[in-house]
Protein backbone atom coordinates (compact mmCIF):
# COMPACT_ATOMS: atom_id res chain seq x y z
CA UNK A 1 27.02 25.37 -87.45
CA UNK A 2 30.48 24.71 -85.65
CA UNK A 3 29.98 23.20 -82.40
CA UNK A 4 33.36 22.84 -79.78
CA UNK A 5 31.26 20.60 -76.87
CA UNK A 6 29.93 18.49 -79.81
CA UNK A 7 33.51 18.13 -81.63
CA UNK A 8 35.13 16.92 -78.80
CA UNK A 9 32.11 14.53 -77.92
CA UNK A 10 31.67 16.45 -74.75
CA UNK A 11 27.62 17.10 -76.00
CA UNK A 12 25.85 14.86 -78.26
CA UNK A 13 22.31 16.54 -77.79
CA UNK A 14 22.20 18.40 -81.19
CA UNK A 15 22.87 14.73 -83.45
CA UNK A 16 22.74 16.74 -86.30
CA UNK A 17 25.48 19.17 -85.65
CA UNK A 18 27.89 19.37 -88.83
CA UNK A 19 25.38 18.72 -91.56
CA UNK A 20 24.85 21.52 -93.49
CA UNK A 21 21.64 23.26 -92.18
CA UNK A 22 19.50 23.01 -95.89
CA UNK A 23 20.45 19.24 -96.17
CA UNK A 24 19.09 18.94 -92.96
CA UNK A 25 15.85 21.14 -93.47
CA UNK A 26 15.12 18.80 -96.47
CA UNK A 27 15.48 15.82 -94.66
CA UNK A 28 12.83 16.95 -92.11
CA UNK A 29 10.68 17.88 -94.64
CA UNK A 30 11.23 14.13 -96.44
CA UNK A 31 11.21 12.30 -93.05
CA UNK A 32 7.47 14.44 -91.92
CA UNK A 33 6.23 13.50 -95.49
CA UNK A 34 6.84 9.99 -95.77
CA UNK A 35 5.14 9.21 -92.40
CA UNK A 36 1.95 11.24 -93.56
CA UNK A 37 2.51 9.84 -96.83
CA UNK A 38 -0.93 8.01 -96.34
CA UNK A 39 -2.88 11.62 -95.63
CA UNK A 40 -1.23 14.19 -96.82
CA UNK A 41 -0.56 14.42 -100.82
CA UNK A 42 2.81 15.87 -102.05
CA UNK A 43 0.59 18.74 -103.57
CA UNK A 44 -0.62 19.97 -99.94
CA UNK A 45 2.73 20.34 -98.48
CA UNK A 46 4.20 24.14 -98.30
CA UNK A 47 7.99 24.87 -98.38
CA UNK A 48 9.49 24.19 -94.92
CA UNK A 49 9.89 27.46 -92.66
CA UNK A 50 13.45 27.40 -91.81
CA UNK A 51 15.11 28.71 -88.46
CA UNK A 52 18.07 30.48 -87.64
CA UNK A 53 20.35 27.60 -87.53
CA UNK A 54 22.43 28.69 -84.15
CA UNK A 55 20.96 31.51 -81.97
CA UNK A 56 17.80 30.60 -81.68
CA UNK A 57 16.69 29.42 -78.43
CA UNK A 58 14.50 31.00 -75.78
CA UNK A 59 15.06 29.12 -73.22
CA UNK A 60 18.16 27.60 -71.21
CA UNK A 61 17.60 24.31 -68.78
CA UNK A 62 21.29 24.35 -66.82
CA UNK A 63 21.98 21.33 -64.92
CA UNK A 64 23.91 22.67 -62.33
CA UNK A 65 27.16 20.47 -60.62
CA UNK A 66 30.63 20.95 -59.80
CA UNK A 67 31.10 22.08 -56.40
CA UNK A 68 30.78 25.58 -54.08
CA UNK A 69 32.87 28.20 -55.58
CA UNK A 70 33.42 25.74 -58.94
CA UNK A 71 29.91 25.85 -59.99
CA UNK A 72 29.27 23.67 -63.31
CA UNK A 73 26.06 24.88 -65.76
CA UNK A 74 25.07 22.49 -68.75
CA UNK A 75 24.52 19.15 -68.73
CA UNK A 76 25.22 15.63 -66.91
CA UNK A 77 27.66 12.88 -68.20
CA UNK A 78 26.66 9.21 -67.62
CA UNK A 79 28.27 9.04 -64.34
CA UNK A 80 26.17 12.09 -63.15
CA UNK A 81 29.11 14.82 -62.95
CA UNK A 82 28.44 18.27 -64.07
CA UNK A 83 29.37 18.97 -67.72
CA UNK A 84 30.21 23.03 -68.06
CA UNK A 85 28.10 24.14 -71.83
CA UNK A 86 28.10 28.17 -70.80
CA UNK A 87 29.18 28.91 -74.13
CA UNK A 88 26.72 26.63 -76.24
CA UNK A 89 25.92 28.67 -79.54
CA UNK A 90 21.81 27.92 -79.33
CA UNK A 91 20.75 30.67 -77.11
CA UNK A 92 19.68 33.45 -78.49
CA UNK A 93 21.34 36.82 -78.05
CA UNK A 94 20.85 38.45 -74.86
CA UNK A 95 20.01 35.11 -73.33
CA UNK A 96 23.58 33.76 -73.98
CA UNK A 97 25.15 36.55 -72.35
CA UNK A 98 23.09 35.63 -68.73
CA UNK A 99 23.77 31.69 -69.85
CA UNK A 100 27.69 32.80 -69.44
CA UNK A 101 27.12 34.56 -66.68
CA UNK A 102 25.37 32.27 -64.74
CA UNK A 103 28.35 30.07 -63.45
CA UNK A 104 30.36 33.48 -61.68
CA UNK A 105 27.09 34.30 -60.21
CA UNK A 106 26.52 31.06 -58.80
CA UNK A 107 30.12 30.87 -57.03
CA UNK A 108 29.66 34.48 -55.72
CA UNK A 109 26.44 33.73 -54.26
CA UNK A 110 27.84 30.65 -52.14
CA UNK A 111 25.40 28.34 -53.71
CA UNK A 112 26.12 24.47 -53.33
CA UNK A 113 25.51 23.25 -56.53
CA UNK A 114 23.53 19.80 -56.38
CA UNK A 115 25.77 16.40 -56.85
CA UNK A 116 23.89 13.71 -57.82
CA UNK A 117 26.04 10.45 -57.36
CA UNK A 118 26.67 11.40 -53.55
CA UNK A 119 22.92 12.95 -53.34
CA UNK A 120 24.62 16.26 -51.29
CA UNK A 121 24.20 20.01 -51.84
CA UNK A 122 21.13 22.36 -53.04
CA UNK A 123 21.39 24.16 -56.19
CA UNK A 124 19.47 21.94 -58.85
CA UNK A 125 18.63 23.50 -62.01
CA UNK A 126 18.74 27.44 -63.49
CA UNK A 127 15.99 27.44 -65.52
CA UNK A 128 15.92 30.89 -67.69
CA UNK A 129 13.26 32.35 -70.51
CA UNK A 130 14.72 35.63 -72.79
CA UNK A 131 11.75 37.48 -74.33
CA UNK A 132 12.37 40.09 -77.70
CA UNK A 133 12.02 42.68 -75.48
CA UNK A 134 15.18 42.05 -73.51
CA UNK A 135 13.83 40.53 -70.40
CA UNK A 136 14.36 37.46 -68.46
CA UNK A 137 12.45 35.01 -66.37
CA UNK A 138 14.80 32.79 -63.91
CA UNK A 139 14.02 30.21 -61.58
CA UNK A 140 16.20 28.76 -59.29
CA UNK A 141 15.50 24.81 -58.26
CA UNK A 142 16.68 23.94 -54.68
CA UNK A 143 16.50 20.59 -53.39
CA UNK A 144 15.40 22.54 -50.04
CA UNK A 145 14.42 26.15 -49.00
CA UNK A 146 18.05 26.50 -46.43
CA UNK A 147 19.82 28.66 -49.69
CA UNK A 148 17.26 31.12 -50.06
CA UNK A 149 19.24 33.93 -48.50
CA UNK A 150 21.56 33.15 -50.97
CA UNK A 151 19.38 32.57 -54.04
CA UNK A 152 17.80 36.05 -53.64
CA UNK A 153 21.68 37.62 -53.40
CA UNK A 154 22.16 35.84 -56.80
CA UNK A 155 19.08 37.74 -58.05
CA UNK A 156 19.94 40.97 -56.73
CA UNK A 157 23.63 40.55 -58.84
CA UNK A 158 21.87 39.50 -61.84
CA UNK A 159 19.51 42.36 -61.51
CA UNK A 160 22.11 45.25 -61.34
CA UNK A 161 24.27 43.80 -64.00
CA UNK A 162 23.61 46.66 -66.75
CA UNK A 163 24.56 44.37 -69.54
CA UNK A 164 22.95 41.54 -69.22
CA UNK A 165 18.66 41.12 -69.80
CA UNK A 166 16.60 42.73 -67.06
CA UNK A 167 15.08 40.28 -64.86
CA UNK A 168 11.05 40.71 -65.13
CA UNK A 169 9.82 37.39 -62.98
CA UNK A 170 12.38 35.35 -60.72
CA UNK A 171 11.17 32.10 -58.72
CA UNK A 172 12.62 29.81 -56.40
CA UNK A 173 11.48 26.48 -56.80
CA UNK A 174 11.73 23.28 -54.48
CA UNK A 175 12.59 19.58 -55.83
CA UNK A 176 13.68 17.49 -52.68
CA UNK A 177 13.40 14.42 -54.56
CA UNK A 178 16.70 12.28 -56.19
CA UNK A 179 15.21 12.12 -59.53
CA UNK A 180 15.14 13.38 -63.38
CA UNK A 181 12.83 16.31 -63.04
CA UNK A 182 13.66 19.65 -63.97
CA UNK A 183 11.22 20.94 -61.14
CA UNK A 184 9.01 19.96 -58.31
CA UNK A 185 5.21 21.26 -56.76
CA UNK A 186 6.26 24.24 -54.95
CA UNK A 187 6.86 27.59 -56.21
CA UNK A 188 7.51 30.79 -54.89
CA UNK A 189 7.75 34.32 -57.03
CA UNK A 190 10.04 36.47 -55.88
CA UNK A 191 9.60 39.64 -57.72
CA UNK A 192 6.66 41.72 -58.07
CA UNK A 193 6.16 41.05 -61.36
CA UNK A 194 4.49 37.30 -61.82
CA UNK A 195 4.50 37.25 -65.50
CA UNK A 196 6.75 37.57 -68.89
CA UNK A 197 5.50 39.07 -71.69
CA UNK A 198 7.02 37.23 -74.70
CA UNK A 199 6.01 39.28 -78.01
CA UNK A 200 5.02 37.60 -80.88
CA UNK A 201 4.38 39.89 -83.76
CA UNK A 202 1.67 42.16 -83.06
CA UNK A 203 0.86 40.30 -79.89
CA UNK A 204 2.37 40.38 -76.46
CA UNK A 205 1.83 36.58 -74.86
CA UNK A 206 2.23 36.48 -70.88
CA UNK A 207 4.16 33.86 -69.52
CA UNK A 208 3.69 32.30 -65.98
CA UNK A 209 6.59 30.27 -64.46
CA UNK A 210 5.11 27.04 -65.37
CA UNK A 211 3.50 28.08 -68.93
CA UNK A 212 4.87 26.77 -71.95
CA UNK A 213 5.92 28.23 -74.86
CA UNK A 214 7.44 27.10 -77.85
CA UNK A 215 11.59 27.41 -77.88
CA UNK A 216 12.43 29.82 -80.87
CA UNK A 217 9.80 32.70 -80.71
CA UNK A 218 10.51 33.29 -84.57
CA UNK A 219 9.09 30.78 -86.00
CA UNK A 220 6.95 29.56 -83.69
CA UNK A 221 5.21 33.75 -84.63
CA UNK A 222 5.88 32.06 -88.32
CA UNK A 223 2.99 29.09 -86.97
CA UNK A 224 0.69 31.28 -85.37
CA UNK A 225 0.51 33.22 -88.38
CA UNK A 226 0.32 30.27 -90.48
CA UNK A 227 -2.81 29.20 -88.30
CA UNK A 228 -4.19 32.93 -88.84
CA UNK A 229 -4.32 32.41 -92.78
CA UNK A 230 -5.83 29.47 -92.91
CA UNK A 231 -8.34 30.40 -90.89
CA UNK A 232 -8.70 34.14 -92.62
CA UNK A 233 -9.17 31.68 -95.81
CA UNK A 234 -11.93 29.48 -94.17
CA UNK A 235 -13.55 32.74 -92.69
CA UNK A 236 -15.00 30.68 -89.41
CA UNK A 237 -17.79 32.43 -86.95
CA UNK A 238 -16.59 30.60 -84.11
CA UNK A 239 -13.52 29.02 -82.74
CA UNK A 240 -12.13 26.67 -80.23
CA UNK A 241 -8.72 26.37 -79.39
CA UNK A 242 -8.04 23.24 -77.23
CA UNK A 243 -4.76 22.80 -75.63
CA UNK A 244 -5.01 26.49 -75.71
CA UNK A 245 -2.00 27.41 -73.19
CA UNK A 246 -1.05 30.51 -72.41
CA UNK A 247 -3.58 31.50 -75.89
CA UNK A 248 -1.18 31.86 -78.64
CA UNK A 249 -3.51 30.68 -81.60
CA UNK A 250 -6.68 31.72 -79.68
CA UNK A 251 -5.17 35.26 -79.82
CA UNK A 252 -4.09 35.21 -82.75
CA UNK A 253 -7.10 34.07 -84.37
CA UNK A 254 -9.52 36.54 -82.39
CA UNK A 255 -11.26 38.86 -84.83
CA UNK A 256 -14.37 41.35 -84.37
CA UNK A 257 -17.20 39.74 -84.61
CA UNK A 258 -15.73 35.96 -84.38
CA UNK A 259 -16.31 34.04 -81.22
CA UNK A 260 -12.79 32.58 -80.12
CA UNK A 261 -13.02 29.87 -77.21
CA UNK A 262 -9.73 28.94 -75.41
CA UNK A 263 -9.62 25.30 -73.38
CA UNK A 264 -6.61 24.69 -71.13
CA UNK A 265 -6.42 22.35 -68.25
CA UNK A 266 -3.66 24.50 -66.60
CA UNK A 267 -5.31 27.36 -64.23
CA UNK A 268 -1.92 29.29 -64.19
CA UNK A 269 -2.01 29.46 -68.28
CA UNK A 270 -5.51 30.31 -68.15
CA UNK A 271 -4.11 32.85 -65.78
CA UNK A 272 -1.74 34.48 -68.07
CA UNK A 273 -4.12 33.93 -71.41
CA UNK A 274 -6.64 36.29 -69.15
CA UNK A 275 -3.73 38.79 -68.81
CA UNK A 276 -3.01 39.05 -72.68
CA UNK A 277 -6.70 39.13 -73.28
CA UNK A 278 -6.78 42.24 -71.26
CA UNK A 279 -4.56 44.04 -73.07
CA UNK A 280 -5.93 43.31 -76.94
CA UNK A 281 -8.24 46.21 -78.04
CA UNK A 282 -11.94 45.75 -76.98
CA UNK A 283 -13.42 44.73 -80.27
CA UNK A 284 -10.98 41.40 -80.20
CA UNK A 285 -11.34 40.88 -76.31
CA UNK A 286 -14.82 40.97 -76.37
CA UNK A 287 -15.32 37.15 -78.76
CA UNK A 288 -12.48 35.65 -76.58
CA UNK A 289 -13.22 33.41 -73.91
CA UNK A 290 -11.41 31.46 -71.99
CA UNK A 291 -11.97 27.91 -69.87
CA UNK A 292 -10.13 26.12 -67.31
CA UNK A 293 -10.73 22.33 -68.00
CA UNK A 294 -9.65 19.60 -69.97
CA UNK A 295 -9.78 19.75 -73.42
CA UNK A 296 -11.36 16.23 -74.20
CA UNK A 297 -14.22 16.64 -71.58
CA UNK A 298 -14.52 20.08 -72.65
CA UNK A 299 -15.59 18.58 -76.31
CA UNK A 300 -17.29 15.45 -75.15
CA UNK A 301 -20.00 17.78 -72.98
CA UNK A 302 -20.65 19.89 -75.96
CA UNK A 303 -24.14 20.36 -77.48
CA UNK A 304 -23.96 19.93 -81.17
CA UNK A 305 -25.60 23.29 -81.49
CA UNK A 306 -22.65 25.05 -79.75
CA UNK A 307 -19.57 23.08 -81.93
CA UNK A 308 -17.82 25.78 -84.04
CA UNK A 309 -16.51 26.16 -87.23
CA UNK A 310 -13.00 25.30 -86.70
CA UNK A 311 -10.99 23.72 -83.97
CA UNK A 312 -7.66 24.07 -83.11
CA UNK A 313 -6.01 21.00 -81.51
CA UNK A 314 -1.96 21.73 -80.28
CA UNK A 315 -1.44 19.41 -77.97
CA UNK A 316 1.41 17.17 -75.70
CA UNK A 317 3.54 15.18 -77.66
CA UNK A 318 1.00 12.33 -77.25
CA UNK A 319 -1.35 13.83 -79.14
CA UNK A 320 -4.74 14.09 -78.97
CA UNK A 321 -5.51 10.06 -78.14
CA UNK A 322 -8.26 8.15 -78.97
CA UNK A 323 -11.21 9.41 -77.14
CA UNK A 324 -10.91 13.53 -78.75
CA UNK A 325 -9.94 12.12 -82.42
CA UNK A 326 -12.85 9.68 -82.79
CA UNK A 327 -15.22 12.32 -81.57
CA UNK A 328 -14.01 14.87 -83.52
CA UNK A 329 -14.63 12.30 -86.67
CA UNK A 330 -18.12 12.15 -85.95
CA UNK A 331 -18.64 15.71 -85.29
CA UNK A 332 -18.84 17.51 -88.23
CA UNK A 333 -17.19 20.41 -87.03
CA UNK A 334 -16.09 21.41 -90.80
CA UNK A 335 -11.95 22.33 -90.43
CA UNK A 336 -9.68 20.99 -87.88
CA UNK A 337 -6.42 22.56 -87.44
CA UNK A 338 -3.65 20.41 -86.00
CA UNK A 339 -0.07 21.77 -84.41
CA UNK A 340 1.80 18.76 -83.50
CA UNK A 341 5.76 18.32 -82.06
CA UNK A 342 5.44 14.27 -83.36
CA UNK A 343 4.75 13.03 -86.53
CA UNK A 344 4.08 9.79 -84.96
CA UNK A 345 1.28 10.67 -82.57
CA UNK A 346 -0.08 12.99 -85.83
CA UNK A 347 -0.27 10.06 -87.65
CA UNK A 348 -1.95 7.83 -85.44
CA UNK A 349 -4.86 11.09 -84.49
CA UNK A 350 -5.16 11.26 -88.29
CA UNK A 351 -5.93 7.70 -88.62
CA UNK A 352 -8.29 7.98 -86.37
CA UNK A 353 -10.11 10.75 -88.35
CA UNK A 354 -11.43 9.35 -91.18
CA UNK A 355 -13.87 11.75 -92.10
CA UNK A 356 -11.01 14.35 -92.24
CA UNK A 357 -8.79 15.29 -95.44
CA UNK A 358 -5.66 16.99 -95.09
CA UNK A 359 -5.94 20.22 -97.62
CA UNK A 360 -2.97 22.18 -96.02
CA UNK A 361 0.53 20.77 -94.25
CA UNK A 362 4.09 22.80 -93.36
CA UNK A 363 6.70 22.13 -90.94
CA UNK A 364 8.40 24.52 -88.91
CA UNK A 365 11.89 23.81 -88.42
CA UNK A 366 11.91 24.71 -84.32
CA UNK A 367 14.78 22.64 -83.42
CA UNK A 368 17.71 22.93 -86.03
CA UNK A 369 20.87 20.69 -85.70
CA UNK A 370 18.29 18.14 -84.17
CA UNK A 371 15.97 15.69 -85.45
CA UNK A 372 12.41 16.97 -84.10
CA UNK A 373 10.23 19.14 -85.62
CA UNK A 374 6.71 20.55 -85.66
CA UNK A 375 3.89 20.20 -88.35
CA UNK A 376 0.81 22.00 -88.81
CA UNK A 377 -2.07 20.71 -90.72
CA UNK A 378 -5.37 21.86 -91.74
CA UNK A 379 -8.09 19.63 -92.02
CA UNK A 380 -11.64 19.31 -93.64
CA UNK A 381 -14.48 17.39 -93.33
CA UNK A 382 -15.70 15.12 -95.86
C-alpha cells in the first residue's frame, strides 16, 4: 500500500506502510511465535488469516482542529494543531466516502472545531462506525452542550446526502475536560434508533455507542468462526464466554441444546447482546444467557458443579491478570479458548496456566501496515 500522509511524514501511525503486505504478514506470524515459543509448538500454529491490506477499517476516530469554516479531520501534530487525513486509504468503502465528507459538513454547520494549545472552541472528536449493510453510527464530542443546534444541522445534512451511508444511530457526546480522551460520561442519542447492527456472517451483532467491536469486520467474522470450529470439534454442553461484549463468540457458539453463558461488566453491551439474542431463532436463544458483572467475580463465585466445558476468555489488552488465570488453572474446566490483541499479556496468562496446553494457535492479521495483531488459542487441560 501507497500512502501520501505517510510519504511526506505528515502520518507515521501505520510504521509499516511500504513493506510489502506478505513480508509483513510473515513477520507477525514470526514475531507472535517466538514470544509463545515456550507454549505453543510450531506444529499447533495455523497459516495466518490475512486482511485486506488498505480498505479495511470500520471505524474512523477524527481529531477535529483548524478553525470555524476551515475545519481540520485526522490527527494532531506534536504541537497540538490539526493535521487534515480525509483521504487516508484504511477506511473501508462507504465509510471513506462520509470520512471525506466530514470536513464540508463541519464548516457548513458553523461548528468551532476544538484547539487544543489555546484550550478554545467545541467540536472535539467525529467518531464514526460503517456496518456491511451500508449504515453509519456518528457521534459528535463537544467540549460543552452550547453547539447542539448546530450538531443536529450537521446530522440532518449527513442524513439527506443520498450517496453517502445512511445514518442508523447519531450521539452527541460531552468531554469538558483538556485531556487525551476520545470521549467523556455523558451521552445523548439523538435518533430513534439506539443501536447498529454490524453483520457478521450469518449473524447480525448490535452495537451501542459505547460497545466495542473489533476494527475490520472481515476477519474479525474469520475469528468468530475460528472459535466456532474449535468448539464444533470439542463438542462442549455448556459454555461461558467472559469478556463477552456485545456477544460475538457467545452467539456464535450458541447451538440447540448447548447452554451458552455470556459475562460482561458493561450493562449497555449486555444491552445490545440481549437485542441480538432476540432476533436468533428460538432453538439458539433459548441456551443463551446473558450476565451483567465482572468476569473474574463471575468465575470466582462459581460452584464447581456449574463450571462448563469450555470457556472463552477475550479480554482488554491486559489480559486476563492474575487472579482469573490461576483460578482457571485449578479448575479443571477441560478447554479454554483465548482471543487476545497482546502477545505479551497472552504470554504472561499462559504462564500462569500451567495445567493448560496449547493444542490450537492462529493470528488474525486485524491491523495491516501496523505492528499489532490478534491471536487466538485453544487450550486443554492436562
Amino acid at each position: 500500500m501507497q500512502c501520501d500522509y505517510f510519504d511526506a511524514a505528515v502520518c507515521r501511525s501505520c510504521t509499516l506502510m511500504g513493506e510489502e503486505y506478505p513480508v509483513q504478514l510473515a513477520a507477525k506470524q514470526r514475531e507472535v511465535a517466538a514470544r509463545l515459543a515456550g507454549h505453543v509448538d510450531l506444529a499447533s500454529w495455523s497459516e495466518p488469516v490475512p486482511s485486506r491490506e488498505s480498505g479495511f477499517r470500520n471505524k474512523a476516530k477524527l481529531v477535529v482542529g483548524g478553525c470555524r469554516g476551515a475545519p481540520t479531520t485526522g490527527i494532531l501534530d506534536r504541537q497540538g494543531r490539526g493535521v487534515d487525513l480525509r483521504h487516508c486509504g484504511l477506511y473501508e468503502p462507504g465509510l471513506a466516502d462520509v470520512v471525506r465528507a466530514v470536513p464540508g459538513l463541519v464548516a457548513e454547520a458553523g461548528l468551532t472545531p476544538y484547539d487544543v494549545p489555546s484550550r478554545q472552541g467545541e467540536l472535539k472528536h467525529v467518531l464514526l462506525t460503517h456496518s456491511p449493510d451500508g449504515e453509519l453510527m456518528a457521534r459528535l464530542v463537544l467540549r460543552s452542550p452550547g453547539q447542539r443546534r448546530r450538531v443536529e444541522e450537521l446530522l440532518a445534512a449527513l442524513a439527506e446526502r443520498h450517496d453517502l451511508p445512511t445514518v442508523r444511530v447519531a450521539s452527541l457526546n460531552l468531554q469538558p475536560d483538556h485531556a487525551a480522551v476520545l470521549e467523556g460520561p455523558d451521552e445523548e442519542v439523538l435518533t430513534p434508533h439506539r443501536t447498529l447492527a454490524m453483520r457478521v456472517g450469518e449473524v447480525r451483532l448490535h452495537l451501542g455507542t459505547r460497545s466495542f467491536f473489533q476494527t475490520n469486520t472481515a476477519v474479525a467474522a474469520e475469528l468468530y468462526a475460528q472459535v466456532r470450529d474449535w468448539a464444533a470439534q470439542i463438542a462442549p454442553a455448556t459454555v461461558w464466554d467472559l469478556y463477552c461484549g456485545v456477544g460475538g463468540f457467545a452467539v456464535h457458539l450458541a447451538r440447540p441444546g448447548r447452554e451458552v453463558t455470556g459475562v460482561e461488566l458493561s450493562a449497555e453491551a449486555v444491552r445490545s447482546a440481549a437485542r441480538t439474542r432476540g432476533e436468533l431463532p428460538a432453538a439458539l436463544a433459548h441456551g443463551l444467557t446473558l450476565v451483567t458483572e465482572d468476569a473474574t467475580a463471575f468465575a470466582l463465585a462459581s460452584a464447581p458443579a456449574d463450571r462448563p466445558d469450555l470457556v472463552v476468555v477475550n479480554p482488554p489488552r491486559r489480559g486476563i491478570g492474575t487472579l482469573l488465570a490461576r483460578w482457571l488453572d485449578g479448575s479443571g474446566i477441560p478447554h479454554v479458548a483465548y482471543s487476545s490483541c497482546s502477545v505479551e499479556s497472552l504470554a504472561r496468562d499462559l504462564d500462569r496456566m500451567p495445567s493448560y496446553r496449547v493444542s490450537r494457535a492462529r493470528v488474525f492479521d486485524m491491523f495491516p501496515q501496523t505492528r499489532h495483531h490478534e491471536v487466538a488459542v485453544l487450550l486443554q487441560h492436562v
